[in-house]
Protein backbone atom coordinates (compact mmCIF):
# COMPACT_ATOMS: atom_id res chain seq x y z
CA UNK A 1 -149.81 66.89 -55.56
CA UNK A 2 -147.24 64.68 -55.01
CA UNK A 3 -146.69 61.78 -52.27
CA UNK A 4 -145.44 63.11 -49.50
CA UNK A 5 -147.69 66.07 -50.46
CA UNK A 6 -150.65 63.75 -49.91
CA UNK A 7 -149.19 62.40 -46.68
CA UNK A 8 -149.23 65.79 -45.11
CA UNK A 9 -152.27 66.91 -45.97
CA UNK A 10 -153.60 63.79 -44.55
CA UNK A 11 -151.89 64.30 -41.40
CA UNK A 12 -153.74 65.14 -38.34
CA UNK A 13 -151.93 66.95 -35.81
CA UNK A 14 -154.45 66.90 -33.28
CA UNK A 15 -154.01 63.26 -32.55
CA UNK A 16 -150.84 63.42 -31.29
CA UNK A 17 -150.14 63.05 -27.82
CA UNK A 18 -149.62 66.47 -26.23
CA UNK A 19 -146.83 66.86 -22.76
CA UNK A 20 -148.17 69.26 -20.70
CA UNK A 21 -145.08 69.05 -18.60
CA UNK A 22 -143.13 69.99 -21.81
CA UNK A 23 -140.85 67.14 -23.20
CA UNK A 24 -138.25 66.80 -20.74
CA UNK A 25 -139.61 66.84 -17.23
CA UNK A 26 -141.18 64.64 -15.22
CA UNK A 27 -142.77 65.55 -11.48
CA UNK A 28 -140.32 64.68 -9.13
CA UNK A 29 -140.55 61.75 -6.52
CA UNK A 30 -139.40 63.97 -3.98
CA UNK A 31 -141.83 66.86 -4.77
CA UNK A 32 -141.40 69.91 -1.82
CA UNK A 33 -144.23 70.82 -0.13
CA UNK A 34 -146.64 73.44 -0.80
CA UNK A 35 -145.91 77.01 1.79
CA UNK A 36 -147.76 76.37 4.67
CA UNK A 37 -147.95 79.20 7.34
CA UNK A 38 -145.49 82.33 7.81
CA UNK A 39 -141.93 81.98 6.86
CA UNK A 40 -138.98 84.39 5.95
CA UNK A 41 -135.65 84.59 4.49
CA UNK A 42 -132.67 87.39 3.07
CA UNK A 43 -134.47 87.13 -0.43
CA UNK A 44 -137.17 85.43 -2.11
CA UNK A 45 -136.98 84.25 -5.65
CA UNK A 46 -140.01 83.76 -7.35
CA UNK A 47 -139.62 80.83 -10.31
CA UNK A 48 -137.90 77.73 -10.33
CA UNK A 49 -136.62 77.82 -13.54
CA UNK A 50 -132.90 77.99 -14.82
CA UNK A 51 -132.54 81.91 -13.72
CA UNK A 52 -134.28 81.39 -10.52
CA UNK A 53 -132.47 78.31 -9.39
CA UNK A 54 -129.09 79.67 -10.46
CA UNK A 55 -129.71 83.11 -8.67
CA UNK A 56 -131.00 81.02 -5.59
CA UNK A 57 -128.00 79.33 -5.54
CA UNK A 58 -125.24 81.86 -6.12
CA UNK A 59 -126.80 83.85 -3.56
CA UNK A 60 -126.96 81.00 -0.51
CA UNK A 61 -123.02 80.60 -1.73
CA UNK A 62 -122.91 83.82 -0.63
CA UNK A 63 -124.46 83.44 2.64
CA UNK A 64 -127.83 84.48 1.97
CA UNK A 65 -131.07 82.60 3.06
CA UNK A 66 -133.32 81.94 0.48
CA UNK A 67 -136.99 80.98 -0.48
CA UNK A 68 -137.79 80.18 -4.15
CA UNK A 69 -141.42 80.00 -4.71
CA UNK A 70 -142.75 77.68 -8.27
CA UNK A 71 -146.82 77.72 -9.23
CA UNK A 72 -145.97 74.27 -9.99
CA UNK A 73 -142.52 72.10 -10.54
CA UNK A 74 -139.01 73.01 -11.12
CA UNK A 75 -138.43 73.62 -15.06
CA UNK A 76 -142.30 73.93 -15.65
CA UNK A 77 -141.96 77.07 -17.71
CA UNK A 78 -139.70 77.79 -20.64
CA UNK A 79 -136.62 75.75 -19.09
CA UNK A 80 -138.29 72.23 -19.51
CA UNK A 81 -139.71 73.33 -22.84
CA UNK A 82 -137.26 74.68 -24.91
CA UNK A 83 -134.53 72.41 -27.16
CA UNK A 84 -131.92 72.35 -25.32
CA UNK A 85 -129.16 74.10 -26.77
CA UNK A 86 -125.69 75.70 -24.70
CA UNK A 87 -125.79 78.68 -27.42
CA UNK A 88 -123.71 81.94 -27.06
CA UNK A 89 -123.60 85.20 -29.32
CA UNK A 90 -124.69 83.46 -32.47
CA UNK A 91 -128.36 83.19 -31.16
CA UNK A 92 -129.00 86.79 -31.70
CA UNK A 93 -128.98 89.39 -34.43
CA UNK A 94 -125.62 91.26 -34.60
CA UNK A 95 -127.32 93.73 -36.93
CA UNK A 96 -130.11 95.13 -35.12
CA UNK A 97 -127.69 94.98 -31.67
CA UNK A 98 -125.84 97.24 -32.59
CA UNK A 99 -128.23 99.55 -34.05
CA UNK A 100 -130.06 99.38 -31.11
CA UNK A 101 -127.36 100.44 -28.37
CA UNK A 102 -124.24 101.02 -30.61
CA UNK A 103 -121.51 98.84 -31.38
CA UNK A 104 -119.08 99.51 -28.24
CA UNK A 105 -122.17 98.61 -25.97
CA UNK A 106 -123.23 95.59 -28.32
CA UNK A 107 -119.66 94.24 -28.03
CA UNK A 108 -120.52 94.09 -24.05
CA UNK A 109 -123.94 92.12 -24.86
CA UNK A 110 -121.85 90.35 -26.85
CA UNK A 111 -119.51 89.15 -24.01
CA UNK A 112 -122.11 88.43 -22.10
CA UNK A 113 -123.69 86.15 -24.26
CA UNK A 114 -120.61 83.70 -25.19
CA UNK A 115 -119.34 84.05 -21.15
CA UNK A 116 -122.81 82.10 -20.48
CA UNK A 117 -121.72 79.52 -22.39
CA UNK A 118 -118.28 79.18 -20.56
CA UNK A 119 -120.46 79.84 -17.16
CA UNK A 120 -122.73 76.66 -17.30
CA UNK A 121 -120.22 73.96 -18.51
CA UNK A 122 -118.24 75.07 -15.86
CA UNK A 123 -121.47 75.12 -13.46
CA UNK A 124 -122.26 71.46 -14.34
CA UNK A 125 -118.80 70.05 -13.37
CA UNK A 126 -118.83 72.26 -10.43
CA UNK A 127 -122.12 70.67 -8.99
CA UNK A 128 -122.13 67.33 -11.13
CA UNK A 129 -124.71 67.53 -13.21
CA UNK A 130 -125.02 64.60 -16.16
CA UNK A 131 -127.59 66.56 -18.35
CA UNK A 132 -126.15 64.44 -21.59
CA UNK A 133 -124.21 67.24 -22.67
CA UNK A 134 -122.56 66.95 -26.10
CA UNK A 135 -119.78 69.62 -26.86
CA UNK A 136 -120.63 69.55 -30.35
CA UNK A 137 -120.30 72.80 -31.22
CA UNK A 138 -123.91 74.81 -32.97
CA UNK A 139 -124.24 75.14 -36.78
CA UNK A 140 -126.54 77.85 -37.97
CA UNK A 141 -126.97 76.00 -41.94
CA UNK A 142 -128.78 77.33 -44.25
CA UNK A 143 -131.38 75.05 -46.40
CA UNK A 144 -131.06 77.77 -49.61
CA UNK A 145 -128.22 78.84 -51.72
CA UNK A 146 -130.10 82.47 -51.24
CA UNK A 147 -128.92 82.53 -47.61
CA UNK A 148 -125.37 82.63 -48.15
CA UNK A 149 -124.91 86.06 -48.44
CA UNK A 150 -127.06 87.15 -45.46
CA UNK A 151 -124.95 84.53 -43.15
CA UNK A 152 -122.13 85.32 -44.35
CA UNK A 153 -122.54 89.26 -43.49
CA UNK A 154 -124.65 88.16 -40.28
CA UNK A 155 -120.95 86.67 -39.59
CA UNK A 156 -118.64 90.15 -40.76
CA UNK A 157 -120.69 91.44 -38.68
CA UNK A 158 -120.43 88.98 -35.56
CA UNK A 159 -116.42 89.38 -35.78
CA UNK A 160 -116.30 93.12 -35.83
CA UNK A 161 -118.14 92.75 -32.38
CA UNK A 162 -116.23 90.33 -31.09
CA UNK A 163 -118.39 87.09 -31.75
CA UNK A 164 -116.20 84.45 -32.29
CA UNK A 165 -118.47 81.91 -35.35
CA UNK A 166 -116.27 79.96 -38.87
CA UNK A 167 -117.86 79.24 -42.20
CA UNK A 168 -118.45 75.79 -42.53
CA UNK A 169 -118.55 74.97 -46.43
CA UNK A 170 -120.25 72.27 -48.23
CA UNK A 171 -117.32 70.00 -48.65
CA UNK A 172 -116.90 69.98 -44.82
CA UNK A 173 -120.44 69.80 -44.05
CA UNK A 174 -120.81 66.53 -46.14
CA UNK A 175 -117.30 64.98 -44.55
CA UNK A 176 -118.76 65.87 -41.11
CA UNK A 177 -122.21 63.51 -42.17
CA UNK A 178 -124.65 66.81 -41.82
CA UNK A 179 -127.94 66.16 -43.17
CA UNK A 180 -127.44 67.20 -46.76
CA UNK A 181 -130.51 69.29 -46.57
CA UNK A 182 -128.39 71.59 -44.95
CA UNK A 183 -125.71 73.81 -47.45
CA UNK A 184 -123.15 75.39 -45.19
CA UNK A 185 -123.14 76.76 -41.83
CA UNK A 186 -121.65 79.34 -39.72
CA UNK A 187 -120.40 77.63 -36.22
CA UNK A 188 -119.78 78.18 -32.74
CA UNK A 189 -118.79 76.35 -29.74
CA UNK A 190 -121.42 75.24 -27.09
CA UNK A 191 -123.79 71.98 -27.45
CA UNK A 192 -126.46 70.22 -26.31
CA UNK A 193 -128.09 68.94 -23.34
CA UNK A 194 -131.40 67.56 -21.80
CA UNK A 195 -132.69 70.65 -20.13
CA UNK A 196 -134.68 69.14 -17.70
CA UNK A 197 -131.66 67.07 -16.61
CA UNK A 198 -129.98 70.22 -16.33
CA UNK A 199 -132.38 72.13 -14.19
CA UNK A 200 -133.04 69.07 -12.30
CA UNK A 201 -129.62 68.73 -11.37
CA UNK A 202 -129.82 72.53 -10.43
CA UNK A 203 -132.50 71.93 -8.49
CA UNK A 204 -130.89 68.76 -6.71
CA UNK A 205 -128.04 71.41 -6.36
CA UNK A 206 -130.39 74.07 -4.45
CA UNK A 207 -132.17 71.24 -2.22
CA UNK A 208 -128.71 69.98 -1.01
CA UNK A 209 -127.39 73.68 -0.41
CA UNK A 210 -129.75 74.75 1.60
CA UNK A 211 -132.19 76.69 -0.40
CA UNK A 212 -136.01 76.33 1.22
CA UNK A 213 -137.85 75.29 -2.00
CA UNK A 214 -141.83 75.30 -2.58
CA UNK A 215 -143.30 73.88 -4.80
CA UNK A 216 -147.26 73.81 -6.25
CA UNK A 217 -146.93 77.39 -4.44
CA UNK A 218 -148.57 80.17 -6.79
CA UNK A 219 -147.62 83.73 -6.07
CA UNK A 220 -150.96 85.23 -5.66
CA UNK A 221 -149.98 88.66 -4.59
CA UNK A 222 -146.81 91.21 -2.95
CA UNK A 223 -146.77 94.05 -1.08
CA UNK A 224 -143.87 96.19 -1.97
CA UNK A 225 -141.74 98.34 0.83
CA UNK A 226 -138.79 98.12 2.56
CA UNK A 227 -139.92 94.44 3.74
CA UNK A 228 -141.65 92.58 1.12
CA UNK A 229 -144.85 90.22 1.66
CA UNK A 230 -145.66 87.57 -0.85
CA UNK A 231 -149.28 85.92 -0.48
CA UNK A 232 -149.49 81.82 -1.08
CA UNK A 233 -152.37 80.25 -1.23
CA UNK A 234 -151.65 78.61 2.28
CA UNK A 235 -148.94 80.68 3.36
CA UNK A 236 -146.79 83.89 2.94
CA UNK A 237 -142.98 84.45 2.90
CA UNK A 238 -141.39 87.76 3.99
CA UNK A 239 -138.17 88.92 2.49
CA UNK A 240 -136.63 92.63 2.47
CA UNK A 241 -135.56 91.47 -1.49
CA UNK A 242 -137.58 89.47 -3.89
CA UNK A 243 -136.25 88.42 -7.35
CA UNK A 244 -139.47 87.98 -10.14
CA UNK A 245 -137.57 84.97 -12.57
CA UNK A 246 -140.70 84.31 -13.76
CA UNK A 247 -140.04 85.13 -17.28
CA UNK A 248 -142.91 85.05 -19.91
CA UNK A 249 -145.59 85.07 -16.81
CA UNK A 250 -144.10 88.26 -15.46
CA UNK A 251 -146.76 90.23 -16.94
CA UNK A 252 -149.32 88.52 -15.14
CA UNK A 253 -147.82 89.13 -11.73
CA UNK A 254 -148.60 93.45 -12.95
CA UNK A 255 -144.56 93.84 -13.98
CA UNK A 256 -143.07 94.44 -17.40
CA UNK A 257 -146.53 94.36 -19.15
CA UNK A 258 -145.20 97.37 -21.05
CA UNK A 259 -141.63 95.52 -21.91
CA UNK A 260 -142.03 91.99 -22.92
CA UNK A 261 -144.38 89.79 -24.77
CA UNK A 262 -144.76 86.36 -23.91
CA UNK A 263 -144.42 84.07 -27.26
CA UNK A 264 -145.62 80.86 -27.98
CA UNK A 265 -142.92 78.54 -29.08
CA UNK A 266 -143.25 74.56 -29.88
CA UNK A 267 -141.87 71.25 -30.66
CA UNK A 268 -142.26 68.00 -31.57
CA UNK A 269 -139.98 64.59 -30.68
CA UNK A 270 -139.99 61.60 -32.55
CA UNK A 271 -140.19 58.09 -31.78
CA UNK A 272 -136.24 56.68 -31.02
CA UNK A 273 -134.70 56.23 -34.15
CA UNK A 274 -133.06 52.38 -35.35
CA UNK A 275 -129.94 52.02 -36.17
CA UNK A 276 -130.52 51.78 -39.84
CA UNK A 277 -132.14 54.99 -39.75
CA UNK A 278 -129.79 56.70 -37.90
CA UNK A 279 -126.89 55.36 -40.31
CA UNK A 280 -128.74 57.14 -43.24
CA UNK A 281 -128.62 60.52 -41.38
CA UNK A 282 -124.76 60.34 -41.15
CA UNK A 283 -124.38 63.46 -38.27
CA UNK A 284 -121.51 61.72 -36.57
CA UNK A 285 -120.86 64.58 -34.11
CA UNK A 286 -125.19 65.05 -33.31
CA UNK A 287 -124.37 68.98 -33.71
CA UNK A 288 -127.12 70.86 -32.93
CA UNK A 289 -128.33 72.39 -36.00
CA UNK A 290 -130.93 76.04 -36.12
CA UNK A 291 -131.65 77.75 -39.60
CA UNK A 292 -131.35 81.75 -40.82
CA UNK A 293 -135.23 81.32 -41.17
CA UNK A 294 -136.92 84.37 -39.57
CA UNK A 295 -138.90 81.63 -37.66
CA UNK A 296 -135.98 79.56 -37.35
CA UNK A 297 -136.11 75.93 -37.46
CA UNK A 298 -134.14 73.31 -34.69
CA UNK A 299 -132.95 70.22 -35.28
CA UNK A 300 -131.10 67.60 -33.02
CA UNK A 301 -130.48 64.48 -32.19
CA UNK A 302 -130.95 63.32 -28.24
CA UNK A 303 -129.22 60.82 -25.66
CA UNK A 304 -131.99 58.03 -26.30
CA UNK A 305 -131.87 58.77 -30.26
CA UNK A 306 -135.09 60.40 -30.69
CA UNK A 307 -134.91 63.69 -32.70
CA UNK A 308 -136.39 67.20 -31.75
CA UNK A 309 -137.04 69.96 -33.87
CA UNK A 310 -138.78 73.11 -32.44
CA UNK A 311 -140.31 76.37 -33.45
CA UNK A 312 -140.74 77.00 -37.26
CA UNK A 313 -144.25 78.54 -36.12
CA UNK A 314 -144.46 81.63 -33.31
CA UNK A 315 -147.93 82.32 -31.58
CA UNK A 316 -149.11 85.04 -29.34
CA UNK A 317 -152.21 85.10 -27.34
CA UNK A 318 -154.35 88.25 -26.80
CA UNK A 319 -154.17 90.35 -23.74
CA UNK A 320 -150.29 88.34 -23.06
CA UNK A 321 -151.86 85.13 -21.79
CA UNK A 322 -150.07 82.04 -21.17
CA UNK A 323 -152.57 79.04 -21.79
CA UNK A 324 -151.12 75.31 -22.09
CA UNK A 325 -152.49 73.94 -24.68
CA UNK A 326 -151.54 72.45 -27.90
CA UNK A 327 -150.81 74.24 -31.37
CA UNK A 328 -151.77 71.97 -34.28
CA UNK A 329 -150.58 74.45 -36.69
CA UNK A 330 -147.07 75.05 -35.14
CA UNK A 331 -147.19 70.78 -35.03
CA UNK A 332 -147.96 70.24 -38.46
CA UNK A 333 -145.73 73.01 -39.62
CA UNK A 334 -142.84 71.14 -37.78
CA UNK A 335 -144.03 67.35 -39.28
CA UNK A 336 -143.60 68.47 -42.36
CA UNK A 337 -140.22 70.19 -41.88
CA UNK A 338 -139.02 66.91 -40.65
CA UNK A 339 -140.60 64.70 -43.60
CA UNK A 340 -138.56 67.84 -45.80
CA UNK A 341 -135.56 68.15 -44.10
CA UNK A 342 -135.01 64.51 -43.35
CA UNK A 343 -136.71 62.65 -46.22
CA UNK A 344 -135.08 58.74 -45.48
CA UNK A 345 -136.88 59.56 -41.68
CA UNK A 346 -140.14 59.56 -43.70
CA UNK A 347 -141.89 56.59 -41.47
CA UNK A 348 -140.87 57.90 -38.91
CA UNK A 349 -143.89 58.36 -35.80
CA UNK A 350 -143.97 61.42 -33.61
CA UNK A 351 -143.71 60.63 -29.98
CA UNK A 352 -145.60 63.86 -28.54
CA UNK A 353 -145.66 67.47 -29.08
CA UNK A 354 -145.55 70.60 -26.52
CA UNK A 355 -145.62 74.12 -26.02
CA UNK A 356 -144.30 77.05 -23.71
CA UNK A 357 -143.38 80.52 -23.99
CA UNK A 358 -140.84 82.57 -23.76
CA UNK A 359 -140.46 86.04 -22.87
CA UNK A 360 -139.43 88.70 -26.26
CA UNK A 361 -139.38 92.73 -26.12
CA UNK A 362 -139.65 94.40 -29.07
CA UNK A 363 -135.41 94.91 -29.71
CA UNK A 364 -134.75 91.24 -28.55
CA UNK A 365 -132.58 92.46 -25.25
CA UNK A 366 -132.59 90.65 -22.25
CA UNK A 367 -134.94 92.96 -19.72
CA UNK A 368 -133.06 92.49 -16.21
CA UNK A 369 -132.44 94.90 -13.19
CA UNK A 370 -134.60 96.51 -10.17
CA UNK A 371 -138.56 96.67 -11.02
CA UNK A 372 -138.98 99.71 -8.33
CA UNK A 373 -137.79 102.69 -6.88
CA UNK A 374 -136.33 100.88 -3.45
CA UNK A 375 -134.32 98.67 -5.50
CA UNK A 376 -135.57 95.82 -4.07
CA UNK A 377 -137.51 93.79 -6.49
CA UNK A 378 -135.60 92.29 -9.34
CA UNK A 379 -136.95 90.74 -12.63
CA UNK A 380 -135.28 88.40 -15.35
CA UNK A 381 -137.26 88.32 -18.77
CA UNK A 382 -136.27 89.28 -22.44
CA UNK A 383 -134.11 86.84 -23.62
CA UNK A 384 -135.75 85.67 -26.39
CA UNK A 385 -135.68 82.13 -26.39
CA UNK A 386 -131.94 81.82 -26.14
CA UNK A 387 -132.20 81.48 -21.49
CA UNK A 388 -130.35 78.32 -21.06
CA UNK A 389 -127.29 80.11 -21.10
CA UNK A 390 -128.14 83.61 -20.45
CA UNK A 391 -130.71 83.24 -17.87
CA UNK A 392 -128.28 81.09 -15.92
CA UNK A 393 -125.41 83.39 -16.04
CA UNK A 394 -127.87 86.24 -15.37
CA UNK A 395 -128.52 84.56 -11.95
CA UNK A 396 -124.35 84.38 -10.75
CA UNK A 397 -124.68 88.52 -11.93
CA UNK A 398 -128.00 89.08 -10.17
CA UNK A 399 -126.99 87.60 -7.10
CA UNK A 400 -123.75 89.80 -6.55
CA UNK A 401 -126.04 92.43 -7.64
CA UNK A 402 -127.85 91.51 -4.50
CA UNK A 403 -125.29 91.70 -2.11
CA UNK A 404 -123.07 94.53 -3.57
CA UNK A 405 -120.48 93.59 -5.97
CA UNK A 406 -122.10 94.88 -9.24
CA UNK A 407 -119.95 93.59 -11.76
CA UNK A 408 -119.20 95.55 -15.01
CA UNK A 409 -121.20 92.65 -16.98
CA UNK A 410 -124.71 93.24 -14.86
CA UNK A 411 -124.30 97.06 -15.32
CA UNK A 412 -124.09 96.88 -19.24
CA UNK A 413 -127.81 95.34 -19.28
CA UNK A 414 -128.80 98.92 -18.23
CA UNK A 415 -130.25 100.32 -21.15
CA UNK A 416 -133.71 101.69 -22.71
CA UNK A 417 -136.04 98.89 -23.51
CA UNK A 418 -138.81 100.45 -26.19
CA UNK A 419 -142.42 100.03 -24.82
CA UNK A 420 -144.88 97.40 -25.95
CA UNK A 421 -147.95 98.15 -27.76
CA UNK A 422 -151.43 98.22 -25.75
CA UNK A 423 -153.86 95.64 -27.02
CA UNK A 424 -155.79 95.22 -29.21
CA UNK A 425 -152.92 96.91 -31.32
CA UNK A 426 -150.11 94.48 -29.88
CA UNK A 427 -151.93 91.50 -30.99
CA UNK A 428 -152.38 93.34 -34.88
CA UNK A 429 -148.93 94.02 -34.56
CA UNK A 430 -147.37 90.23 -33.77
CA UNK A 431 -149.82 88.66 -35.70
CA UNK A 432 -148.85 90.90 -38.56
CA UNK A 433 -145.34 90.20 -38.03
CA UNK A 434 -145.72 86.31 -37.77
CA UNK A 435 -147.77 86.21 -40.92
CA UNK A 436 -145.19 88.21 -42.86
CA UNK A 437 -142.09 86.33 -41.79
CA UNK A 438 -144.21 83.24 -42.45
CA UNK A 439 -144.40 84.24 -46.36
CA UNK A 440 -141.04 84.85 -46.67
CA UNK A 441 -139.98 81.55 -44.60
CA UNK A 442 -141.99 79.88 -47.23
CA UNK A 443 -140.80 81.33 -50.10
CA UNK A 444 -137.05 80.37 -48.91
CA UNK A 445 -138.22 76.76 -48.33
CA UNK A 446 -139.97 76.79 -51.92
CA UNK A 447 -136.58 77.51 -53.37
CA UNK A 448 -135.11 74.74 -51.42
CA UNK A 449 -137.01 72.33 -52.44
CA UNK A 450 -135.93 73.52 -56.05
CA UNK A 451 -132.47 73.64 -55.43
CA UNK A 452 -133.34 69.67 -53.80
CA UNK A 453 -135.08 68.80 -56.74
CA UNK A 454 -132.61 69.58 -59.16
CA UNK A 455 -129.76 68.14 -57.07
CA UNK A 456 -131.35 64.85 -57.23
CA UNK A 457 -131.71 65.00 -60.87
């Protein structure tokens, strides 16, 4: 066992300090109050994340009135959790796309995903929102020589549907100051941001518009007709439409428990980087930076020079529950991707850790439309991880949806999502799954730290 092999397994992940708010969100000094008594509006939008502000929005710019009901603060869920990345098309699998629906209905997905990108930069200058967002552009770099050949089809692949990504080679990737633990890269514009920034500028965005937002207001119940009833713990709020953007906790409200699983994702920040230390990482431009891994790896760089890396480790709880608590293993898993990934960052302290989940069905398609025969209940789930684009565009395409003007882009999510297991055999199955990918992430980061080895040699 070497050093840093000793340092690790003398790490204890449990003693780091755990956000249940998620990293980037803090309760707001002008919290709204709780629902209180009877109220009503054109629509009711249930979560007060980035798919249920947007949609709220978009549809009081079209003249609607609108509650949005949140079980406790704007960005609770998987907007103030996740890592903050503008990310189009190159997020997803081209591959199993276009097996799934075919490739002239993939090519639509395909749209859809890189015009998110376009809609929220042009959504934060349009309400002035300062999220920190760097237009860096997104490198998916591989840590192994072995993962060449699977980018670089991933990539044929992308093109022939209309995905717009270059190679980025190893000469460029060490002129640009990339961590050298990182080969090459396939690349594609967007950037980063500080989500909750960004969804508390949408929310700032809401408040001033006109929106009636409640928050520390649980949905406890509905009652579905052509004039919907939604139960508060102190109140109720009538609607004839309601939209569910309530993502991974959908299948607790009784909807899309058959469609999507909610999985556990997490991260870890750092304590802010010196100078010094920030001089031996080079990464001039602070790209955000994912891996091929099937558990991918993040890593980035923030405004106040701390540095972020999520997921590596994926979680489900039985029976599609939702707890918020901590997830050593995903934690240590990620400390010692940073000690391996970033070895002159090796004193480096942790700040504090979190956890969320996100909402995944079984072909990785986002799950959006009407939830009943009338047509009047809409849900947003499904995308995988990759919402900070998608499930803010989703909410400009829901809300025309809303009031008539279907546009070509909402209809092309119609399609056949397969059906979840039932438990116990869903659990089996993801578990399964997890453990697999795990053995093969492993054996890819084994022969990078060979290919490390005998580079510094």
């Amino acid at each position: 066992m070497n050093q840093r092999d000793e340092e690790l397994a003398s790490y204890n992940p449990s003693t780091l300090p755990f956000r249940r708010l998620g990293g980037w969100v803090e309760e707001s000094s002008d919290l709204q109050p709780e629902l209180e008594g009877s109220v009503n509006a054109d629509v009711i939008v249930v979560g007060a994340g980035f798919a249920g502000l947007s949609t709220a929005l978009e549809l009081t710019a079209l003249g609607a009135k609108v509650i949005v009901l949140e079980q406790e603060i704007c960005g609770f869920g998987a907007s103030g959790r996740n890592a903050g990345y503008l990310l189009g098309s190159m997020g997803i699998e081209f591959e199993m796309f276009s097996k799934r629906v075919g490739i002239e209905h993939a090519k639509k997905f395909i749209r859809f995903y890189d015009d998110a990108v376009d809609y929220v930069e042009r959504r934060m200058v349009e309400l002035d929102i300062n999220c920190d967002y760097n237009r860096s552009g997104i490198l998916r770099a591989a840590i192994a020589p072995s993962q060449e050949k699977w980018l670089r089809r991933s990539m044929e692949i992308g093109h022939e549907l209309g995905s717009t990504t270059r190679f980025v080679d190893q000469n460029e990737m060490r002129a640009r100051g990339i961590p050298p633990a990182f080969l090459f890269a396939s690349e594609q514009r967007g950037g980063t941001l500080n989500p909750g920034k960004y969804v508390n500028g949408l929310r700032c965005a809401a408040i001033k518009a006109g929106v009636k937002l409640y928050e520390k207001t649980p949905l406890l119940s509905y009652t579905e007709g052509p004039t919907i009833t939604c139960k508060t713990p102190r109140g109720s709020a009538t609607a004839p439409i309601m939209v569910l953007a309530t993502n991974a906790f959908t299948p607790q409200l009784g909807l899309l428990r058959d469609k999507v699983a909610p999985i556990r994702v997490s991260a870890i920040e750092t304590q802010q980087l010196s100078s010094k230390q920030l001089s031996s990482l080079g990464w001039q431009g602070r790209e955000g930076i994912i891996t091929p891994h099937f558990m991918m790896e993040s890593h980035r760089l923030t405004a106040h020079d701390t540095m972020v890396l999520t997921v590596k480790k994926l979680n489900y709880v039985y029976g599609s529950k939702t707890p918020n608590v901590p997830d050593d293993h995903a934690y240590a898993a990620l400390v010692r991707t940073l000690r391996e990934r970033h070895p002159s960052l090796k004193d480096l302290g942790i700040k504090h850790c979190w956890s969320g989940y996100v909402s995944v069905a079984y072909d990785a398609l986002p799950v959006v439309g009407p939830s009943n025969a009338q047509e009047n209940i809409f849900h947003v789930a499904g995308c995988s991880g990759h919402g900070l684009a998608t499930h803010s565009f989703v909410g400009k395409l829901l809300a025309e949806r809303i009031v008539g003007s279907e546009s070509e882009l909402f209809k092309d999510f119609h399609h056949k999502t397969p059906s979840t297991l039932p438990e116990p055999f869903q659990w089996c199955a993801l578990k399964s799954a997890f453990t697999a990918a795990g053995f093969y992430d492993n054996w890819v980061d084994r022969k990078a730290r060979v290919t490390n080895t005998n580079s510094a040699i």
